[in-house]
C-alpha atoms as a PDB file:
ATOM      1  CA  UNK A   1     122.690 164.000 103.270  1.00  0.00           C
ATOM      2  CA  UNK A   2     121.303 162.168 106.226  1.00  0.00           C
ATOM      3  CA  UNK A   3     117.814 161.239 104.237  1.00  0.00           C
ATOM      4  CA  UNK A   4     119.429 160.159 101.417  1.00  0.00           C
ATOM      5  CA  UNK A   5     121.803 157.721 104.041  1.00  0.00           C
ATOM      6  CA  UNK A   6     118.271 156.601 105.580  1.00  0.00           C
ATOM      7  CA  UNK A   7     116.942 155.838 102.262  1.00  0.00           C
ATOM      8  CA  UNK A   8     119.743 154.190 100.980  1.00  0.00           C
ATOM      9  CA  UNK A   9     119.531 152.296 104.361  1.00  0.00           C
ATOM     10  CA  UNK A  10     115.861 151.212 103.756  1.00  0.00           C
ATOM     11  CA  UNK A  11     116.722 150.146 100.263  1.00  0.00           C
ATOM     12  CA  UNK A  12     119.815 147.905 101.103  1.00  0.00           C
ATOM     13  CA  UNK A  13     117.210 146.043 104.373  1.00  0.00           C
ATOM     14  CA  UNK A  14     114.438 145.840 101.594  1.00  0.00           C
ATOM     15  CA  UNK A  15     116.430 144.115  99.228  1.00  0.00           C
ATOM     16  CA  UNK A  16     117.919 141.832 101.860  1.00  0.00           C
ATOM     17  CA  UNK A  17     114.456 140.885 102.810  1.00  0.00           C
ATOM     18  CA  UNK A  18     113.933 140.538  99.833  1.00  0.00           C
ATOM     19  CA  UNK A  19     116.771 137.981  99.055  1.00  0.00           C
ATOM     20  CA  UNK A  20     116.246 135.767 102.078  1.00  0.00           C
ATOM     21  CA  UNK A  21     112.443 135.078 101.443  1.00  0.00           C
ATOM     22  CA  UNK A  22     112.914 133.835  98.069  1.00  0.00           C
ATOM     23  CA  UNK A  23     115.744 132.041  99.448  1.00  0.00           C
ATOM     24  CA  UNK A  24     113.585 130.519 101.782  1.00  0.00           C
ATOM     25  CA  UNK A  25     110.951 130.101  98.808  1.00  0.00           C
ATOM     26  CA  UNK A  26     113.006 128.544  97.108  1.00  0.00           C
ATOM     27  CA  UNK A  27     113.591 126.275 100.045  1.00  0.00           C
ATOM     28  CA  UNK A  28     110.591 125.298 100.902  1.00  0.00           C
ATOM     29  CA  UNK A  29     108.937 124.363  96.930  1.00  0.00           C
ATOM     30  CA  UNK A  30     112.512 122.464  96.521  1.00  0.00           C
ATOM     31  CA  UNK A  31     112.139 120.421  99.752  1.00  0.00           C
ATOM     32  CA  UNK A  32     108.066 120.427  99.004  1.00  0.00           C
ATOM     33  CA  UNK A  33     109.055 119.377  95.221  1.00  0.00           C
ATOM     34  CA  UNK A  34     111.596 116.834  96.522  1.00  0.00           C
ATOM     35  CA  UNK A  35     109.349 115.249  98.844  1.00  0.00           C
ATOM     36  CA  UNK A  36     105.989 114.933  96.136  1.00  0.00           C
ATOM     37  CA  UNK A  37     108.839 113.395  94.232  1.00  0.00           C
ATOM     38  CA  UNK A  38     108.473 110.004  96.388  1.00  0.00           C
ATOM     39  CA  UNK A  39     105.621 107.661  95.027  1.00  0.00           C
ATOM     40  CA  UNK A  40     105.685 105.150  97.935  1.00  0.00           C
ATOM     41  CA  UNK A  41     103.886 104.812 100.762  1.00  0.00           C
ATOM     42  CA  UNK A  42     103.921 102.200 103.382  1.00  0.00           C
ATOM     43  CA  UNK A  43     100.071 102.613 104.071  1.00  0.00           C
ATOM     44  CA  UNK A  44      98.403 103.522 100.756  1.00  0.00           C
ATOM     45  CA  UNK A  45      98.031 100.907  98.025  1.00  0.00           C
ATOM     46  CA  UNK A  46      99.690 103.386  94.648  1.00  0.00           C
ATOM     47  CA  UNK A  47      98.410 102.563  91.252  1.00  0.00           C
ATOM     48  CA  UNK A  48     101.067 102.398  88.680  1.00  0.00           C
ATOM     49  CA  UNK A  49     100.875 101.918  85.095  1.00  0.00           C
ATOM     50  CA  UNK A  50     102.483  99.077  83.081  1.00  0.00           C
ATOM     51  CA  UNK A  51     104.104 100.967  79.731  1.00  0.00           C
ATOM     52  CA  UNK A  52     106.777  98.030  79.122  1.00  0.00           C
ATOM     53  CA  UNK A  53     106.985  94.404  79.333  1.00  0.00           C
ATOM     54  CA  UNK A  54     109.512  92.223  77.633  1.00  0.00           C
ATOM     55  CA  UNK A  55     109.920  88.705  77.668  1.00  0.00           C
ATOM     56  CA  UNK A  56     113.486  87.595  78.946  1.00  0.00           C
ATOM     57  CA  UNK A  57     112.616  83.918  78.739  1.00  0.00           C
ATOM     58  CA  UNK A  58     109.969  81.333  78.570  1.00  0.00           C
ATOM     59  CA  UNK A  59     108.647  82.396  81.831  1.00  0.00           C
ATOM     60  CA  UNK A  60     110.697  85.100  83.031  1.00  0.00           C
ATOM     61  CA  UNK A  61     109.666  88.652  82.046  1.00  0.00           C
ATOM     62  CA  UNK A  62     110.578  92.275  82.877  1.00  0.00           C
ATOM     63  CA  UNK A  63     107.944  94.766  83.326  1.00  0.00           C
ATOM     64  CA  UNK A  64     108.733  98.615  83.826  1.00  0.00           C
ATOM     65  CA  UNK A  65     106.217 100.941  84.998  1.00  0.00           C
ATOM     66  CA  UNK A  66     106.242 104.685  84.991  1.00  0.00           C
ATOM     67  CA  UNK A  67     105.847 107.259  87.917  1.00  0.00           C
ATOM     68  CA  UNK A  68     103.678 109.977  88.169  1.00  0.00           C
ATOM     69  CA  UNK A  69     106.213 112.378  86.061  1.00  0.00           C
ATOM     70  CA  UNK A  70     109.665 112.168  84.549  1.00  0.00           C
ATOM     71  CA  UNK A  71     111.484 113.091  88.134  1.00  0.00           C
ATOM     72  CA  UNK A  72     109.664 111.073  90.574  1.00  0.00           C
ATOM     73  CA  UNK A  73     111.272 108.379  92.460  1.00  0.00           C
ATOM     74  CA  UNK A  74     109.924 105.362  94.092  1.00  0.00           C
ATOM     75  CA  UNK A  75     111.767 105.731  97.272  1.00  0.00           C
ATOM     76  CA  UNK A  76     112.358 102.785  98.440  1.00  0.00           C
ATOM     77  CA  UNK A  77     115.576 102.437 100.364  1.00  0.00           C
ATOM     78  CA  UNK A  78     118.602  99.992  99.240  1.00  0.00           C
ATOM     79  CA  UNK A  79     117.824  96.515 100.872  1.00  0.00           C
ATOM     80  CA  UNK A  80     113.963  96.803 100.996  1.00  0.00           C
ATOM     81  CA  UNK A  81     111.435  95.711  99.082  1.00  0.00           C
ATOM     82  CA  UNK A  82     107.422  96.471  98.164  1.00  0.00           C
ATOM     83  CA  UNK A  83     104.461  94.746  98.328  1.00  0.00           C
ATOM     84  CA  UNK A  84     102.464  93.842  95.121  1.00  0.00           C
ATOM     85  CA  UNK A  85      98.575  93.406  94.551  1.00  0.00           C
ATOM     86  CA  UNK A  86      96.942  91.392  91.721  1.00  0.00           C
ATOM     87  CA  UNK A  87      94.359  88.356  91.429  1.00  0.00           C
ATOM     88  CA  UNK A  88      95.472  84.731  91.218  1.00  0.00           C
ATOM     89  CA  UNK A  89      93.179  82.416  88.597  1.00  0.00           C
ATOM     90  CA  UNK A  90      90.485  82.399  90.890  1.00  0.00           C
ATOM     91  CA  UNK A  91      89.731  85.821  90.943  1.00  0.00           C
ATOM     92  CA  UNK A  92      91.047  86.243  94.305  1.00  0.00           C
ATOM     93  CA  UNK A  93      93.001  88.509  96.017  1.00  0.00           C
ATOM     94  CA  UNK A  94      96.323  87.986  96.137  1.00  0.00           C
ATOM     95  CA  UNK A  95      99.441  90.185  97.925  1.00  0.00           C
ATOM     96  CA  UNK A  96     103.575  89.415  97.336  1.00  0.00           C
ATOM     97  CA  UNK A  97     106.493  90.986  98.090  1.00  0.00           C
ATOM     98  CA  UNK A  98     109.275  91.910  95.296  1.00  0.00           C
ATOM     99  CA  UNK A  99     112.697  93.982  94.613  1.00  0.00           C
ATOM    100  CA  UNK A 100     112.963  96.541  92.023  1.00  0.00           C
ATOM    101  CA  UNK A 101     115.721  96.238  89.684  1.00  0.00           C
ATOM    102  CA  UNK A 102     116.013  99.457  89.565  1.00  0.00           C
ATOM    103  CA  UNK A 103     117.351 102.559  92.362  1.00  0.00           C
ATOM    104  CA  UNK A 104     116.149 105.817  92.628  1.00  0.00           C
ATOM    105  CA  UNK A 105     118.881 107.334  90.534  1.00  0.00           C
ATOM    106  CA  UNK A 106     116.064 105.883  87.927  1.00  0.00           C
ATOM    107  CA  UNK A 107     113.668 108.631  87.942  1.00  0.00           C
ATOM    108  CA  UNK A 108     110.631 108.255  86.544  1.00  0.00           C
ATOM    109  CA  UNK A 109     110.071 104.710  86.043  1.00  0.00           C
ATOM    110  CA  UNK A 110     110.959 101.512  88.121  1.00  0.00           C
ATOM    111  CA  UNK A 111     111.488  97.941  86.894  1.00  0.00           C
ATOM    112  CA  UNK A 112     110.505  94.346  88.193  1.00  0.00           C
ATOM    113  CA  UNK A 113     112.059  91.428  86.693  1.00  0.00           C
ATOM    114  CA  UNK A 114     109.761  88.631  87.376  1.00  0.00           C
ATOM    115  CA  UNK A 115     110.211  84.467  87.292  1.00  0.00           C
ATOM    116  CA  UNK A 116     106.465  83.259  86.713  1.00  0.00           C
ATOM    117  CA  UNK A 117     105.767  79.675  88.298  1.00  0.00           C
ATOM    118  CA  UNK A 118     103.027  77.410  86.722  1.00  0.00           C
ATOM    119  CA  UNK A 119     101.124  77.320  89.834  1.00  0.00           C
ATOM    120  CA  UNK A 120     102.084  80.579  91.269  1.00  0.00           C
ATOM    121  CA  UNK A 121      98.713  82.982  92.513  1.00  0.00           C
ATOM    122  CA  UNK A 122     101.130  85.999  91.890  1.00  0.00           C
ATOM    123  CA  UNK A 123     102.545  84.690  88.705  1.00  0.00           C
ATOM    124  CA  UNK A 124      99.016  84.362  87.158  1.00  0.00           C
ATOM    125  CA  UNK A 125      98.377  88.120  87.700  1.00  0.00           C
ATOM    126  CA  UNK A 126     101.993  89.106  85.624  1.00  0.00           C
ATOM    127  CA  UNK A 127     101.554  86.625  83.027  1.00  0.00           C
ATOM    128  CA  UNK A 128      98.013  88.104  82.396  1.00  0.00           C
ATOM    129  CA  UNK A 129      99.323  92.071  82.514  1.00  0.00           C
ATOM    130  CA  UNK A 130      99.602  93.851  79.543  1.00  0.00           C
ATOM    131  CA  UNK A 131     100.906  97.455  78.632  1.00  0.00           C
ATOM    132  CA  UNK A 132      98.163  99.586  79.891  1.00  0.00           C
ATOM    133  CA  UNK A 133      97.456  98.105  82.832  1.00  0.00           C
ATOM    134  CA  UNK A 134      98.275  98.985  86.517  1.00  0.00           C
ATOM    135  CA  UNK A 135      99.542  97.414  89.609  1.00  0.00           C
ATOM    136  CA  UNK A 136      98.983  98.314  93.181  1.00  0.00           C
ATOM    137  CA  UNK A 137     102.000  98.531  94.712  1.00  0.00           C
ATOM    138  CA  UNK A 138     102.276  99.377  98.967  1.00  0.00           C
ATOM    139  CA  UNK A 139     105.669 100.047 100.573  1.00  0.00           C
ATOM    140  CA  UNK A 140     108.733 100.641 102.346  1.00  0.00           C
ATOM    141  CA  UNK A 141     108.538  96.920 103.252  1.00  0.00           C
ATOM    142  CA  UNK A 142     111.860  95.332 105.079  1.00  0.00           C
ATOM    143  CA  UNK A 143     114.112  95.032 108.025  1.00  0.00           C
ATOM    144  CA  UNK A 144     117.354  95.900 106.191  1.00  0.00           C
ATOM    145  CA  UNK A 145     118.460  99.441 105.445  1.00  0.00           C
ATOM    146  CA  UNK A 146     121.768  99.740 103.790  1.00  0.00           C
ATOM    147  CA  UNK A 147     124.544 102.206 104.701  1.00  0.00           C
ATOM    148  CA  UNK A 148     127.626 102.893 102.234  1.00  0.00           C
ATOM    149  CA  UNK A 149     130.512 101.016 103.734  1.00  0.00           C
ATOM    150  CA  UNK A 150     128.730  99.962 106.803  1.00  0.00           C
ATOM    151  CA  UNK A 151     130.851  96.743 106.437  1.00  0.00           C
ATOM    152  CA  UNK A 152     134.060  95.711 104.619  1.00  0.00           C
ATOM    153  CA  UNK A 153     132.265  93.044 102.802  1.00  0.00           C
ATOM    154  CA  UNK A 154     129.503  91.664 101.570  1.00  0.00           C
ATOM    155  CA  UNK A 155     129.061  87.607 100.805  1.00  0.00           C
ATOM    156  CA  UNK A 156     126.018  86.852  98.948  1.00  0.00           C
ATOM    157  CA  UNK A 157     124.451  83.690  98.726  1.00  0.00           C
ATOM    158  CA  UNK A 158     121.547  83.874  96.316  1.00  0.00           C
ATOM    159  CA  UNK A 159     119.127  81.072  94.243  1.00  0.00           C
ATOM    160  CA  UNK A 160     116.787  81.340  91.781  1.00  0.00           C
ATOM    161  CA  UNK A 161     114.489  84.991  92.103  1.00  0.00           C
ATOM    162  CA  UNK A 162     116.665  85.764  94.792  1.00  0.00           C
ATOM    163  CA  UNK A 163     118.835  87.866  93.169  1.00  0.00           C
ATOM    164  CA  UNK A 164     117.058  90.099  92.801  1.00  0.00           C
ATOM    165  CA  UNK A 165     117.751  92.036  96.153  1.00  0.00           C
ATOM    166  CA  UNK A 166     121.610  90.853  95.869  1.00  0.00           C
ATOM    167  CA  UNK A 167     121.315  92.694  92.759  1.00  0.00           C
ATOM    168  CA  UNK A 168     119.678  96.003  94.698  1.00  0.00           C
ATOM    169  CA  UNK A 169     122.111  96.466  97.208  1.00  0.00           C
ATOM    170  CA  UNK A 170     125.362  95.342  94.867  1.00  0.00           C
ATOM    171  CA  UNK A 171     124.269  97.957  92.117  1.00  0.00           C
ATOM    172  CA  UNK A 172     124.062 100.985  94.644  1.00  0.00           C
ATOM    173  CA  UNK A 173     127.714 100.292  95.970  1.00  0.00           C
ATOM    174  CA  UNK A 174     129.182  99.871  93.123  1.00  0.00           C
ATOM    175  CA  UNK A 175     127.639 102.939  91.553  1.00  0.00           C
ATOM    176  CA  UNK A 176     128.933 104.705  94.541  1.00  0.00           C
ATOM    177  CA  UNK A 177     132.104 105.919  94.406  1.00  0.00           C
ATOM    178  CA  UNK A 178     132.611 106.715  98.489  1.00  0.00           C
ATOM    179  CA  UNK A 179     131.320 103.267  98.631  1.00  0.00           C
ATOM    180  CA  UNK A 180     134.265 101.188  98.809  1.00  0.00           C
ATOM    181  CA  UNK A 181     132.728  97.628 100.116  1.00  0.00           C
ATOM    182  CA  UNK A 182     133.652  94.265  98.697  1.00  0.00           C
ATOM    183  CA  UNK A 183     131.103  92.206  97.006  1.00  0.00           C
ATOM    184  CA  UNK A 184     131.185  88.564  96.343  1.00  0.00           C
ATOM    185  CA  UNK A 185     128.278  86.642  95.375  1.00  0.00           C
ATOM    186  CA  UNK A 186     127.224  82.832  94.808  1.00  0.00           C
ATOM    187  CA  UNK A 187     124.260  82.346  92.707  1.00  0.00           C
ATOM    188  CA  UNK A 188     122.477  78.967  91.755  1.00  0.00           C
ATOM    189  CA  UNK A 189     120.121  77.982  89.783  1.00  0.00           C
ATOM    190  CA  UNK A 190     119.101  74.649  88.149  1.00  0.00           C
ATOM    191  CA  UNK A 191     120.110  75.274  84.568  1.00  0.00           C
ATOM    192  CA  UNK A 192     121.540  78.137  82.949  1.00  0.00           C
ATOM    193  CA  UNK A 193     118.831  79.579  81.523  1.00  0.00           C
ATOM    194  CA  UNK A 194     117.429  79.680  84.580  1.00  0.00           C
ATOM    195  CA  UNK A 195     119.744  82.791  85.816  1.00  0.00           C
ATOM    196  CA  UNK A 196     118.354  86.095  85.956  1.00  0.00           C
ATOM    197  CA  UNK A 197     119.735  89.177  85.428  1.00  0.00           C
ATOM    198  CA  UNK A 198     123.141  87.489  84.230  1.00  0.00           C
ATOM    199  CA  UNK A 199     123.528  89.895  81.184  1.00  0.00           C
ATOM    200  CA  UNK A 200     123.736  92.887  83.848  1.00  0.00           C
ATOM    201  CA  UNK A 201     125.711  90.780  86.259  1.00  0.00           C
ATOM    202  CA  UNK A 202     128.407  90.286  84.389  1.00  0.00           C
ATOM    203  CA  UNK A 203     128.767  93.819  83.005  1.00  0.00           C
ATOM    204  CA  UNK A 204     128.885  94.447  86.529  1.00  0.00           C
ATOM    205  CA  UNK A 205     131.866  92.003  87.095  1.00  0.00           C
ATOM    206  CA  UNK A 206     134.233  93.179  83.763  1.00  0.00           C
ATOM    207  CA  UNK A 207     133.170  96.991  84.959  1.00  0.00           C
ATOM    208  CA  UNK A 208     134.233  96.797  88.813  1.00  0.00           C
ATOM    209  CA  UNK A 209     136.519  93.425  88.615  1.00  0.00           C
ATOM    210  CA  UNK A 210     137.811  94.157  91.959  1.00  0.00           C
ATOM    211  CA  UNK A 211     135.248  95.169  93.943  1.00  0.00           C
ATOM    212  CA  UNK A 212     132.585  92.827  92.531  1.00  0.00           C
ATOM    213  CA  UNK A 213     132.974  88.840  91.896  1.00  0.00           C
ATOM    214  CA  UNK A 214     130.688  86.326  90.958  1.00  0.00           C
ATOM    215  CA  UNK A 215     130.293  82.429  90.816  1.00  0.00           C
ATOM    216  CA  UNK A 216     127.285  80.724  89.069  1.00  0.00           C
ATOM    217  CA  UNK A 217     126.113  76.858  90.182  1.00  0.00           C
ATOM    218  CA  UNK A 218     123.883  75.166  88.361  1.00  0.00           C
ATOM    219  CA  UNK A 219     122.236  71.684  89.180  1.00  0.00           C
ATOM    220  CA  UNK A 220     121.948  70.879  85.314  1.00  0.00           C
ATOM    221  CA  UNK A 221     125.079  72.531  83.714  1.00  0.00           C
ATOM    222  CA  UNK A 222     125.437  72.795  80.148  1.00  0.00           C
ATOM    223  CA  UNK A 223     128.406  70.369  78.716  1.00  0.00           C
ATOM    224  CA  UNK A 224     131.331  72.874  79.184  1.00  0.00           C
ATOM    225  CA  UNK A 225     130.452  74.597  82.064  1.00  0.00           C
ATOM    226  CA  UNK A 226     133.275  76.155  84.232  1.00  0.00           C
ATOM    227  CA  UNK A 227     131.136  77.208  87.162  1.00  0.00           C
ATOM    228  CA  UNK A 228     129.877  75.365  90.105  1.00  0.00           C
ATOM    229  CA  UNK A 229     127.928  72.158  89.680  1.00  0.00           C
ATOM    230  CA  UNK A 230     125.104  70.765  91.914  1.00  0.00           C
ATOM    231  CA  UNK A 231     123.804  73.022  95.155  1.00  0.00           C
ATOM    232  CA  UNK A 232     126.010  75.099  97.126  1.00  0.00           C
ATOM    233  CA  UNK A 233     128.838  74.201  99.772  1.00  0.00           C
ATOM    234  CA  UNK A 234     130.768  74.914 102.437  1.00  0.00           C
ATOM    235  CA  UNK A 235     133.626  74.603 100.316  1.00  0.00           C
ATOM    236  CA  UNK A 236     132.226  77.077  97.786  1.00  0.00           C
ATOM    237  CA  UNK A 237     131.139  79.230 100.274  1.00  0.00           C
ATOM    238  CA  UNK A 238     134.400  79.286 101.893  1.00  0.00           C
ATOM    239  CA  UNK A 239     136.635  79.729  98.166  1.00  0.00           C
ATOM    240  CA  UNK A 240     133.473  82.085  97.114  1.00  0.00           C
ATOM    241  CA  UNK A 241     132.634  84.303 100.121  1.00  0.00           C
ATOM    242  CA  UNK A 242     134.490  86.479 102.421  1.00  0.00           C
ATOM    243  CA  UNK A 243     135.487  84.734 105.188  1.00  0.00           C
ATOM    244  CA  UNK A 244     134.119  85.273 108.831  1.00  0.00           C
ATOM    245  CA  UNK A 245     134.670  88.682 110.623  1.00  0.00           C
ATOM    246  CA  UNK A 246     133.019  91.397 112.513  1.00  0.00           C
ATOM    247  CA  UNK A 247     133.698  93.686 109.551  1.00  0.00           C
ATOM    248  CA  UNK A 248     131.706  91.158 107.371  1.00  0.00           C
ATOM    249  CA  UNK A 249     128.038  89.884 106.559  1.00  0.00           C
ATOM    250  CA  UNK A 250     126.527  86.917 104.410  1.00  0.00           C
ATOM    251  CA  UNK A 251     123.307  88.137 102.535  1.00  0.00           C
ATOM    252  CA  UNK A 252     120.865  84.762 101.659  1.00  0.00           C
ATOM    253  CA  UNK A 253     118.139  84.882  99.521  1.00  0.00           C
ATOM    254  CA  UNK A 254     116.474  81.769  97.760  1.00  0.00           C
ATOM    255  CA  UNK A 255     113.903  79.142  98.346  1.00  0.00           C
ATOM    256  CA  UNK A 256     112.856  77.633 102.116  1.00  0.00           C
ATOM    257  CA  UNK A 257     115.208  74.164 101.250  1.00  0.00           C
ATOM    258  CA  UNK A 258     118.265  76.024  99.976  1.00  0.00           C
ATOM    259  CA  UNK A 259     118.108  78.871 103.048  1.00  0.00           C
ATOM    260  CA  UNK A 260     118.034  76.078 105.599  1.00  0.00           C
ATOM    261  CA  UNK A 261     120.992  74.899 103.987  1.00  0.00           C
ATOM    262  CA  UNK A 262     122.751  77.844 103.586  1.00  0.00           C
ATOM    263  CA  UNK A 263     122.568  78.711 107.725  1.00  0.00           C
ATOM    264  CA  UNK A 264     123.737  75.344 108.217  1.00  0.00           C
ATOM    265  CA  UNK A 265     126.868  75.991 105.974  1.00  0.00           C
ATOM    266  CA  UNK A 266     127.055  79.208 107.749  1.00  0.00           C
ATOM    267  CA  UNK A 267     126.803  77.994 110.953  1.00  0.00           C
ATOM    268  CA  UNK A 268     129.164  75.318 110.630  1.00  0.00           C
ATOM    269  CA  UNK A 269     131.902  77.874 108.729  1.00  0.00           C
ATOM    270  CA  UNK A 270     131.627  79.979 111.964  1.00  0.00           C
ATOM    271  CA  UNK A 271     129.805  82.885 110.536  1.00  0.00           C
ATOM    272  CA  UNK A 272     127.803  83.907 113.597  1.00  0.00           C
ATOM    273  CA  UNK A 273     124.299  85.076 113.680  1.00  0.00           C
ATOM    274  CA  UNK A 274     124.902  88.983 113.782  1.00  0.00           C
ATOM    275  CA  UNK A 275     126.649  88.334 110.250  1.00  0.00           C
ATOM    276  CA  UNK A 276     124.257  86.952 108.657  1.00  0.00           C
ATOM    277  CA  UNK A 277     120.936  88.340 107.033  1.00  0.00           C
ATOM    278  CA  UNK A 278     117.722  86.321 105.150  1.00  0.00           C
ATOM    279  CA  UNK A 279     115.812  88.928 102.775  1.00  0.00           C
END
């Protein structure tokens, strides 16, 4: 009676050992599997390959390129941005930074949406990609790092390609549902084709109508135009944007001329330094 106890004893600890090493198998190729998962990496240039680009406009295009397999992830944290590689028209090297329009909840692929300038180096190198091709992309790159509900509100003040990191960070918190921060954004441009991204912005307004709000300005509006006309204001900011608090913060992105501008309207509204962040 006592052997067959022992045995039964040795049985029950070998299949207890047993138990906890594939548990901790399991563990360690799910952490090793969730970790190869990440593409990015802020010292190695990664090649990715170019599988889609459509044109959204007569120089505005949106070019999706696919990870490694069908679960990786970029990983690039909300607020930041990467670094591209290409050649400009003279062959040489040229390196610019850009923000996915796309999260990581979009495995396997990640999307730039791109405004191409006549005379931009960077601009030369998308306009000349096709399908097939591959960019070298480098990053983490950025001194913001988003946390959910790390403020009460968000006012954006965005022009032209800006958007498209207003567009990041305002697509992660209103896909979260423990997110519950406010998001108002101003957004200029000189005419109205000019505005990216406005087909998904205003989903994202009739899906989350009170957590989300938008106002467009436009230097050349359309005849009929209900939006802002001309560049931006103090009094737009102030009917547009949250107003100053220690609970809020004013996100700018845009060209050199129109960023001066904006801190000055800041300023002079009394949003203080600490709320306010340039991408």
């Amino acid at each position: 009676m006592e052997m067959l106890q022992n045995q039964e004893s040795h049985i029950i600890l070998g299949v207890a050992v047993a138990v906890v090493a594939v548990a901790v198998a399991a563990y360690i190729f799910s952490s090793s599997s969730k970790k190869s998962k990440v593409c990015l990496d802020p010292e190695t240039w990664k090649e990715f390959k170019l599988v889609k680009k459509v044109q959204l406009s007569h120089n505005v295009a949106k070019f999706t390129f696919s990870l490694p397999t069908p679960t990786s992830v970029l990983g690039l944290p909300i607020g930041q941005h990467i670094s591209c590689r290409g050649k400009d028209s003279q062959g040489e090297e040229v390196i610019k930074p850009y923000t996915p329009t796309t999260l990581d909840s979009d495995v396997g692929h990640f999307e730039l949406v791109i405004k191409m300038y006549p005379q931009g180096r960077m601009s030369h190198h998308f306009r000349e990609m096709r399908v097939g091709d591959y960019m070298a992309v480098k990053g983490p790159k950025g001194r913001f790092k988003y946390q959910p509900n790390q403020v009460r509100a968000f006012g954006m003040l965005a022009g032209g390609s800006g958007i498209t990191p207003m567009f990041q960070v305002a697509r992660s918190i209103l896909e979260n549902p423990e997110d519950k921060t406010m998001v108002q954004l101003v957004y200029a441009n000189v005419t109205e084709d000019d505005i990216l991204l406005k087909e998904e912005l205003d989903s994202m307004a009739a899906i989350y109508p009170d957590r989300f709000k938008i106002y467009y300005v436009l230097n050349q509006p359309p005849e009929g135009w209900v939006g802002g006309v001309g560049f931006v204001t103090q009094e737009m900011i102030k009917a547009h944007c949250p107003a100053p608090a220690s609970d809020v913060k004013i996100l700018r992105c845009g060209p050199p001329p129109m960023n001066k501008a904006m801190a000055a309207h800041l300023e002079g509204i009394g949003y203080a330094s600490e709320m306010q962040f340039q991408f």
